[in-house]
N, C-alpha and C. Protein backbone atom coordinates (compact mmCIF):
# COMPACT_ATOMS: atom_id res chain seq x y z
N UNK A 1 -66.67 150.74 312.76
CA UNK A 1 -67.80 149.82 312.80
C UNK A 1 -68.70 150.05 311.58
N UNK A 2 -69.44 149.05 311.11
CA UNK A 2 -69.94 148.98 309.97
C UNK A 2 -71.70 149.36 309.82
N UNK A 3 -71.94 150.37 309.25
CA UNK A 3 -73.55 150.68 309.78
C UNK A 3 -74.01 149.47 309.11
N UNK A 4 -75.20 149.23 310.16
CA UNK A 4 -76.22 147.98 309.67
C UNK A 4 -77.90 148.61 310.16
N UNK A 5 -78.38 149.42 308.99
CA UNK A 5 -79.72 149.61 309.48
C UNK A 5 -80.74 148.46 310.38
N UNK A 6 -81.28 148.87 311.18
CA UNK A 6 -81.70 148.35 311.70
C UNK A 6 -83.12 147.93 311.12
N UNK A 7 -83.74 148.78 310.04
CA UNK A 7 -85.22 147.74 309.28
C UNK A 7 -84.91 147.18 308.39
N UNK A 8 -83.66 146.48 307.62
CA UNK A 8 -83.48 145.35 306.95
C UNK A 8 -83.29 143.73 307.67
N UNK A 9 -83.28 143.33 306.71
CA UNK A 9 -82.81 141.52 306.96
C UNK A 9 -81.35 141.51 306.38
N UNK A 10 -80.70 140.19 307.28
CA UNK A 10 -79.02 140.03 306.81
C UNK A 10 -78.96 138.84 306.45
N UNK A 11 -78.12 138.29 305.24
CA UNK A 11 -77.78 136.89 305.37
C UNK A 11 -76.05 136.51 305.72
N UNK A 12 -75.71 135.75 305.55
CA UNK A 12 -74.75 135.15 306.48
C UNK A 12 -74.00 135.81 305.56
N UNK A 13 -74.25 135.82 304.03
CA UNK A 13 -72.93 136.27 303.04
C UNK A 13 -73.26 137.46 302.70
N UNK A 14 -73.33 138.33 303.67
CA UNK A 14 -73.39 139.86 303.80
C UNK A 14 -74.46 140.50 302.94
N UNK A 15 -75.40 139.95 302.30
CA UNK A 15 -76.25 140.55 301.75
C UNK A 15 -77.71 141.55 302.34
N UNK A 16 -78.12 142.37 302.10
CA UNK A 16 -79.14 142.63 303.02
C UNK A 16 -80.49 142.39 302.12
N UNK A 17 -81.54 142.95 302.93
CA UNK A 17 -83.01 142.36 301.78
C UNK A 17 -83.77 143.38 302.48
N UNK A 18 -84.38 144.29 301.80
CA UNK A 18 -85.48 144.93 302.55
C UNK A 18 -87.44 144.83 301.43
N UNK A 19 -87.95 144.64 302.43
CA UNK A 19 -89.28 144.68 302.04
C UNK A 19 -89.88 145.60 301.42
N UNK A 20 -90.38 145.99 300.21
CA UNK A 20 -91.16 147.19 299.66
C UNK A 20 -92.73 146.36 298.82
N UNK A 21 -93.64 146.98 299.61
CA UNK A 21 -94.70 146.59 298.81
C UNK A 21 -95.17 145.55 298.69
N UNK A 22 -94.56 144.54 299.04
CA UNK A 22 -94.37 142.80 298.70
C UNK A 22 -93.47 141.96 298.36
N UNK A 23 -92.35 143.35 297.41
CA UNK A 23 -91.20 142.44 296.70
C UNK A 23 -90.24 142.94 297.77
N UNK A 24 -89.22 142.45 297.06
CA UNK A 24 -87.92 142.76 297.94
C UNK A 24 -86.75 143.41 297.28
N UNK A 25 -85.94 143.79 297.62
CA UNK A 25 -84.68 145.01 297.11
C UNK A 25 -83.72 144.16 297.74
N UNK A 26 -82.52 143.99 297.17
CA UNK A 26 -81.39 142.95 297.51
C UNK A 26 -79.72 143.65 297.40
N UNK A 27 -79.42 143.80 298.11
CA UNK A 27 -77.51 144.28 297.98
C UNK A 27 -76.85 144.03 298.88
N UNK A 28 -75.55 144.21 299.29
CA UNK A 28 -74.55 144.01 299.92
C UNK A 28 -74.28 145.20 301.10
N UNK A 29 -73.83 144.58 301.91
CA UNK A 29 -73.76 145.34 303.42
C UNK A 29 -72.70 146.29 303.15
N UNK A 30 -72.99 147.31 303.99
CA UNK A 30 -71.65 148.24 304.32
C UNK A 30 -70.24 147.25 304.75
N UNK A 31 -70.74 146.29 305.67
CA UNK A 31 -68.94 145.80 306.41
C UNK A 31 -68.50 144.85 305.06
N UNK A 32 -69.32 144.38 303.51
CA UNK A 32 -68.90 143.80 302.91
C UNK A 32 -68.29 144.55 301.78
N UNK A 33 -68.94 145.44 301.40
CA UNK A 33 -68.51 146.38 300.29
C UNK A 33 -67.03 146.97 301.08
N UNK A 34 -67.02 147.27 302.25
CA UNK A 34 -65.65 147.27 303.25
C UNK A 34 -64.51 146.43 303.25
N UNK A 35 -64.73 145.21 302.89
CA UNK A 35 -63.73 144.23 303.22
C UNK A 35 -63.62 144.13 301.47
N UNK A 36 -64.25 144.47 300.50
CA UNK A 36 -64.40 143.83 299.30
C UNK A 36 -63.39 145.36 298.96
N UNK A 37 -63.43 146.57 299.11
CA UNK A 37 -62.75 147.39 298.64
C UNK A 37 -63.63 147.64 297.76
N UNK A 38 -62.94 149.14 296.99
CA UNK A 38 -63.30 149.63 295.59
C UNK A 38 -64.03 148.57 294.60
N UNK A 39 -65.03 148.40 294.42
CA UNK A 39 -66.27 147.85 293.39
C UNK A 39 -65.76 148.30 292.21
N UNK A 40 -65.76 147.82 291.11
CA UNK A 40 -65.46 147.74 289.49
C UNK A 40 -66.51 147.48 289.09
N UNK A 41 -67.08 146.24 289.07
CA UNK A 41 -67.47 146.04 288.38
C UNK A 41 -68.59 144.85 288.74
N UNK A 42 -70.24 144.47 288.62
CA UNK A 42 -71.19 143.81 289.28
C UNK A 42 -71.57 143.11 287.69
N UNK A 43 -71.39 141.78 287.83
CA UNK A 43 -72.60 141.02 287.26
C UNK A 43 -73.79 140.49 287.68
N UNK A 44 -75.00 141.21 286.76
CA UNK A 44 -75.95 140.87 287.93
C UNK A 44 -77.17 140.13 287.08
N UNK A 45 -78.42 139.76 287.13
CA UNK A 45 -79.18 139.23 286.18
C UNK A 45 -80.09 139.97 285.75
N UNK A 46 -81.23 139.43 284.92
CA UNK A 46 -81.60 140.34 284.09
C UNK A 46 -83.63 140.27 284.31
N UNK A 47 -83.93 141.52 283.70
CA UNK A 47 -85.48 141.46 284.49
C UNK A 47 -85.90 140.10 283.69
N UNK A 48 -87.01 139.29 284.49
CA UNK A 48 -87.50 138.08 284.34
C UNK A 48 -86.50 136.75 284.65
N UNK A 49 -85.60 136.83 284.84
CA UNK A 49 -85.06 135.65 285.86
C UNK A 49 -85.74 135.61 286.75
N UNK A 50 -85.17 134.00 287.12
CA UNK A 50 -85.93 133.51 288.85
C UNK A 50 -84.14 133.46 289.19
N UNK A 51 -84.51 133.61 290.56
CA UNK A 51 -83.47 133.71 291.34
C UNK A 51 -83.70 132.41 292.73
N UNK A 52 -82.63 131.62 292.73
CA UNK A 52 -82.95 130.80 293.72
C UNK A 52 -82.52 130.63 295.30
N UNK A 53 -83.01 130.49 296.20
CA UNK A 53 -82.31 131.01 297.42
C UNK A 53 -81.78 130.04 297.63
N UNK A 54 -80.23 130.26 298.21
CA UNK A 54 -79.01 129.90 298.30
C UNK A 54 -78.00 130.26 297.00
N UNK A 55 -79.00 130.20 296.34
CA UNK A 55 -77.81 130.09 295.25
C UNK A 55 -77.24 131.55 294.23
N UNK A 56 -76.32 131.27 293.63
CA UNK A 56 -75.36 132.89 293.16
C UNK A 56 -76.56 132.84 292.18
N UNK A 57 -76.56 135.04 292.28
CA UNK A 57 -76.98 135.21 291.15
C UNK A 57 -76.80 136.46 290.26
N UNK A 58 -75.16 136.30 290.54
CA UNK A 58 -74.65 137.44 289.90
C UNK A 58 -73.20 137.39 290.82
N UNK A 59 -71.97 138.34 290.63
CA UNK A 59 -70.97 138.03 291.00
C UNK A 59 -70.55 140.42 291.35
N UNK A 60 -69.57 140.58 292.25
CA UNK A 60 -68.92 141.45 292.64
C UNK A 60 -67.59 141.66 292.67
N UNK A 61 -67.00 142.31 291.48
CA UNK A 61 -65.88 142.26 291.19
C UNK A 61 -65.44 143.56 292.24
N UNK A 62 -63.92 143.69 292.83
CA UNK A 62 -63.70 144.82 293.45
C UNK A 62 -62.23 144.44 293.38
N UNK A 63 -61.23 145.83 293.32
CA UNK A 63 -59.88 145.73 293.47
C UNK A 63 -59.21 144.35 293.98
N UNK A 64 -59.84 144.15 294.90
CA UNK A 64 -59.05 143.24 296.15
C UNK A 64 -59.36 141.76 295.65
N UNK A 65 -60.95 141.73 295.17
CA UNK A 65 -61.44 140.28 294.59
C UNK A 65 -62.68 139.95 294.12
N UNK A 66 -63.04 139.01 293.55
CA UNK A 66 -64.46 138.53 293.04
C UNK A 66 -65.37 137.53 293.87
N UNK A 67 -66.23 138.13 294.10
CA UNK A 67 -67.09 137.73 294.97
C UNK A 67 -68.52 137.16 294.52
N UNK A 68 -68.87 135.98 294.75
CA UNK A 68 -70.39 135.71 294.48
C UNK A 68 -71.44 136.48 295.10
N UNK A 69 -72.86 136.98 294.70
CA UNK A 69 -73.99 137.06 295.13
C UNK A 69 -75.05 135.98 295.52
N UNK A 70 -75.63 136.04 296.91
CA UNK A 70 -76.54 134.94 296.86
C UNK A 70 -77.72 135.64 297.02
N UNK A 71 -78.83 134.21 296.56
CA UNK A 71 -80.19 134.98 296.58
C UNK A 71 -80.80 134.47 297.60
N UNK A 72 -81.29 135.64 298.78
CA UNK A 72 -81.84 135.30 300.36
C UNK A 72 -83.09 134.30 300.04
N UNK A 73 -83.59 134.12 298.72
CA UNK A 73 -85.51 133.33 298.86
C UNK A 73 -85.42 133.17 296.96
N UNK A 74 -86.65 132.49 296.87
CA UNK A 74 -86.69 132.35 295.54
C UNK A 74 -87.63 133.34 294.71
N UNK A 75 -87.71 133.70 293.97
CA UNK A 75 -88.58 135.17 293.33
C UNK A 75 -88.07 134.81 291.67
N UNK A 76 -88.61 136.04 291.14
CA UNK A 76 -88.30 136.69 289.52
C UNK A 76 -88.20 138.08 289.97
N UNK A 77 -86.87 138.17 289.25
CA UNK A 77 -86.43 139.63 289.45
C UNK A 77 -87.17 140.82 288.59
N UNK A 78 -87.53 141.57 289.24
CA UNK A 78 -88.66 142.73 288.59
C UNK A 78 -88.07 143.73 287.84
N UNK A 79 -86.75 143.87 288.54
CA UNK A 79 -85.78 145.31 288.47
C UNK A 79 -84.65 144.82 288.52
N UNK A 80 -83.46 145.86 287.97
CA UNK A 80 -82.14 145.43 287.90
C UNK A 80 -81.27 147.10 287.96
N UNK A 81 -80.43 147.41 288.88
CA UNK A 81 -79.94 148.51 289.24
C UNK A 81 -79.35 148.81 288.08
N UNK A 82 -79.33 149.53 286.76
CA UNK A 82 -78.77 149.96 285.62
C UNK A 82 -78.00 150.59 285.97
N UNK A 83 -78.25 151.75 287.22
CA UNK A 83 -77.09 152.67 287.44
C UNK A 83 -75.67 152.14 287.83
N UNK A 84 -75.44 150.61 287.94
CA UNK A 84 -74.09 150.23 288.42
C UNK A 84 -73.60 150.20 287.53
N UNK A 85 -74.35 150.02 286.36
CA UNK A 85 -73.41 149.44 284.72
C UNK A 85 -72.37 150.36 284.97
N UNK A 86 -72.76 151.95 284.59
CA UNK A 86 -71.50 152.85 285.00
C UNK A 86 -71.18 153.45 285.71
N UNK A 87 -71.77 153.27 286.96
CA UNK A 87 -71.56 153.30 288.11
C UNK A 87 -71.37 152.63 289.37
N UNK A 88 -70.41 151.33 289.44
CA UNK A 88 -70.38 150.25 290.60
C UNK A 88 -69.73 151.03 291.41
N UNK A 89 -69.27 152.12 291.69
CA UNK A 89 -68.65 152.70 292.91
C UNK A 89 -70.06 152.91 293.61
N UNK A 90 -71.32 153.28 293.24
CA UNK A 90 -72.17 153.75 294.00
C UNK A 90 -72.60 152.57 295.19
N UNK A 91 -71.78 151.34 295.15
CA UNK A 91 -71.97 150.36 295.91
C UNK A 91 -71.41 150.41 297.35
N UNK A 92 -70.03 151.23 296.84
CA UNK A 92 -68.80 151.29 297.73
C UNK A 92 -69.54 153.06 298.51
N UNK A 93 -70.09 153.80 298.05
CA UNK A 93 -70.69 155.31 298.22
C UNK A 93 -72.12 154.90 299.14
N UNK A 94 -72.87 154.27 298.98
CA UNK A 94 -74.28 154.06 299.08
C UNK A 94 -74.99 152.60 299.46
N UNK A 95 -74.54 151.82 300.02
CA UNK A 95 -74.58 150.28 299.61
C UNK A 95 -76.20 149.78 300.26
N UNK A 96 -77.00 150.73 300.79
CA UNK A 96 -78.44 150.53 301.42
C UNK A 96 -79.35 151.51 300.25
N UNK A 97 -78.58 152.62 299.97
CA UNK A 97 -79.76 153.50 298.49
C UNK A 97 -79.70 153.05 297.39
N UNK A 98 -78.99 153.77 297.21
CA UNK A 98 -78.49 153.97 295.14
C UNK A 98 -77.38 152.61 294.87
N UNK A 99 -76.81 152.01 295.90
CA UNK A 99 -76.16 151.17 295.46
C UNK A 99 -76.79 149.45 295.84
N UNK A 100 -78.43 149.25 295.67
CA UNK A 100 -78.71 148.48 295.62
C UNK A 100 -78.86 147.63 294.46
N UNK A 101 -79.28 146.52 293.91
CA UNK A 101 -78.57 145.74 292.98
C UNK A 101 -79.78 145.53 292.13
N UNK A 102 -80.85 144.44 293.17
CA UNK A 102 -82.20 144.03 291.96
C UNK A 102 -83.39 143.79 292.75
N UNK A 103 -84.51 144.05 292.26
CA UNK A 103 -85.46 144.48 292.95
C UNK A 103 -86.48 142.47 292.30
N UNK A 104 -87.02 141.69 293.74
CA UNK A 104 -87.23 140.71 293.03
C UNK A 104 -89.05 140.29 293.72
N UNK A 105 -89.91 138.98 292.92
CA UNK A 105 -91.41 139.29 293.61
C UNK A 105 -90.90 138.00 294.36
N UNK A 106 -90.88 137.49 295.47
CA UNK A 106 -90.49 136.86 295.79
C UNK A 106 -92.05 135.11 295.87
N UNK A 107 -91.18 134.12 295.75
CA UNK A 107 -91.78 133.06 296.08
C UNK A 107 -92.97 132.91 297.01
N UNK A 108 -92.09 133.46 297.83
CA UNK A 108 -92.78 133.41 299.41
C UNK A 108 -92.33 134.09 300.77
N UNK A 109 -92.19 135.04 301.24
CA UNK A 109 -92.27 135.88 302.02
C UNK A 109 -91.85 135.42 303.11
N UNK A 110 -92.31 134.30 303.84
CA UNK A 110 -91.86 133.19 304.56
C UNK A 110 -90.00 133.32 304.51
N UNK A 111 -89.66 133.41 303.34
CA UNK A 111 -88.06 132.29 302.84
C UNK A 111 -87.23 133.21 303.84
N UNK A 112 -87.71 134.62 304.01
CA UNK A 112 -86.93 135.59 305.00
C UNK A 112 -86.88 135.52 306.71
N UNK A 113 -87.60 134.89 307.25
CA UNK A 113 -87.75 134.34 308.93
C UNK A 113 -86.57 133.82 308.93
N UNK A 114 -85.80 133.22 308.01
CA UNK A 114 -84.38 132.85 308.72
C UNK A 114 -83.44 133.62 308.88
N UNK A 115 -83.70 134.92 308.30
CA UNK A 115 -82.37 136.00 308.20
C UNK A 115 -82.33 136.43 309.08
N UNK A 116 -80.98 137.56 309.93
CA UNK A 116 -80.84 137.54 310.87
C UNK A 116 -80.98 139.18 310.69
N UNK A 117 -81.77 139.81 312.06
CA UNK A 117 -81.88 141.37 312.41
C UNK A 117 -80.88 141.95 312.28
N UNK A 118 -80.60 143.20 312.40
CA UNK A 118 -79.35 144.05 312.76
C UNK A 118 -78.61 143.75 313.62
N UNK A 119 -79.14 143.39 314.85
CA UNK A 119 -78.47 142.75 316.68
C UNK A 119 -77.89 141.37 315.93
N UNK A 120 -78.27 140.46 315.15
CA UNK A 120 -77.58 139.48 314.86
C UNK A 120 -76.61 139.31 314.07
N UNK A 121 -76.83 140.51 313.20
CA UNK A 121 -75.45 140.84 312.03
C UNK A 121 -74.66 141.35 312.24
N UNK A 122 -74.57 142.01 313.63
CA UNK A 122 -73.76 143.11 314.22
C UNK A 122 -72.67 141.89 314.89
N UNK A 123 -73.67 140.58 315.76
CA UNK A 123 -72.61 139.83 316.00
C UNK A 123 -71.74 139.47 315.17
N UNK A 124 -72.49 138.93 313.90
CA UNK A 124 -71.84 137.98 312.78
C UNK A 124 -70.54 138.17 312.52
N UNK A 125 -70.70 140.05 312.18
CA UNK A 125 -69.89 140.38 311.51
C UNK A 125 -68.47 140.79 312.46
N UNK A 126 -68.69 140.92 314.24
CA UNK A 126 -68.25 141.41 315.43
C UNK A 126 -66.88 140.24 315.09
C-alpha cells in the first residue's frame, strides 16, 4: 500500500500540494513514483513562471515511461527543486521531502477545495 500523508492535498493525476506559509510545494505521490518506476530524469520550470491549473508544467521521465506534470491552481513558481537535476532518484527515495519538485505563490488559495484528502486518495488510488 502506498503511504499518503494525511496533511497534504491530492489531485486526480497523483500529484500532492502541501501548504507552507501561503505558497505551496508540489510533487508526485508515493503510489505514482510506484507505478512510474525508477525516475531519470524531471523537466520542470523555471523560477518566475506562472503555472496554470490543469495544465502540464513540466514532464517525469522514468524507466517504464514519460509522464506529464499538472499544476493543482494557478501561481508563479518561487522555487524549483535543483537537487533533481542530479538527483531524480530522490523522487523514487523521498517523494513527500527531498523529492519535491517546485515551490509556487499561488493565485488563490481557494483553487485547492477541490483536491481530495488522504481518505479520498486512498480510494482513488484503491
Amino acid at each position: 500500500m502506498a503511504n499518503v500523508p494525511a496533511d497534504l492535498k491530492y489531485t486526480e493525476d497523483h500529484e500532492w500540494v502541501r501548504v507552507e506559509d501561503g505558497n505551496v510545494v508540489i510533487g508526485v505521490t508515493d503510489f505514482a513514483q510506484g507505478e512510474l518506476g525508477d525516475v531519470v530524469f524531471l523537466e520542470l520550470p523555471t523560477v518566475g513562471d506562472t503555472v496554470e491549473k490543469g495544465e502540464a508544467f513540466g514532464s517525469i521521465e522514468a524507466v517504464k515511461t514519460v509522464a506529464d506534470i499538472y499544476a493543482p491552481l494557478n501561481g508563479e513558481v518561487l522555487e524549483v527543486n535543483e537537487e533533481l537535476d542530479g538527483s531524480p532518484e530522490l523522487v523514487n527515495g523521498d517523494p513527500y521531502g527531498e523529492g519535491w519538485f517546485i515551490k509556487v505563490k499561488p493565485d488563490d488559495l481557494t483553487e485547492l477545495d477541490g483536491l481530495m484528502d488522504a481518505e479520498a486518495y486512498e480510494k482513488h488510488i484503491a
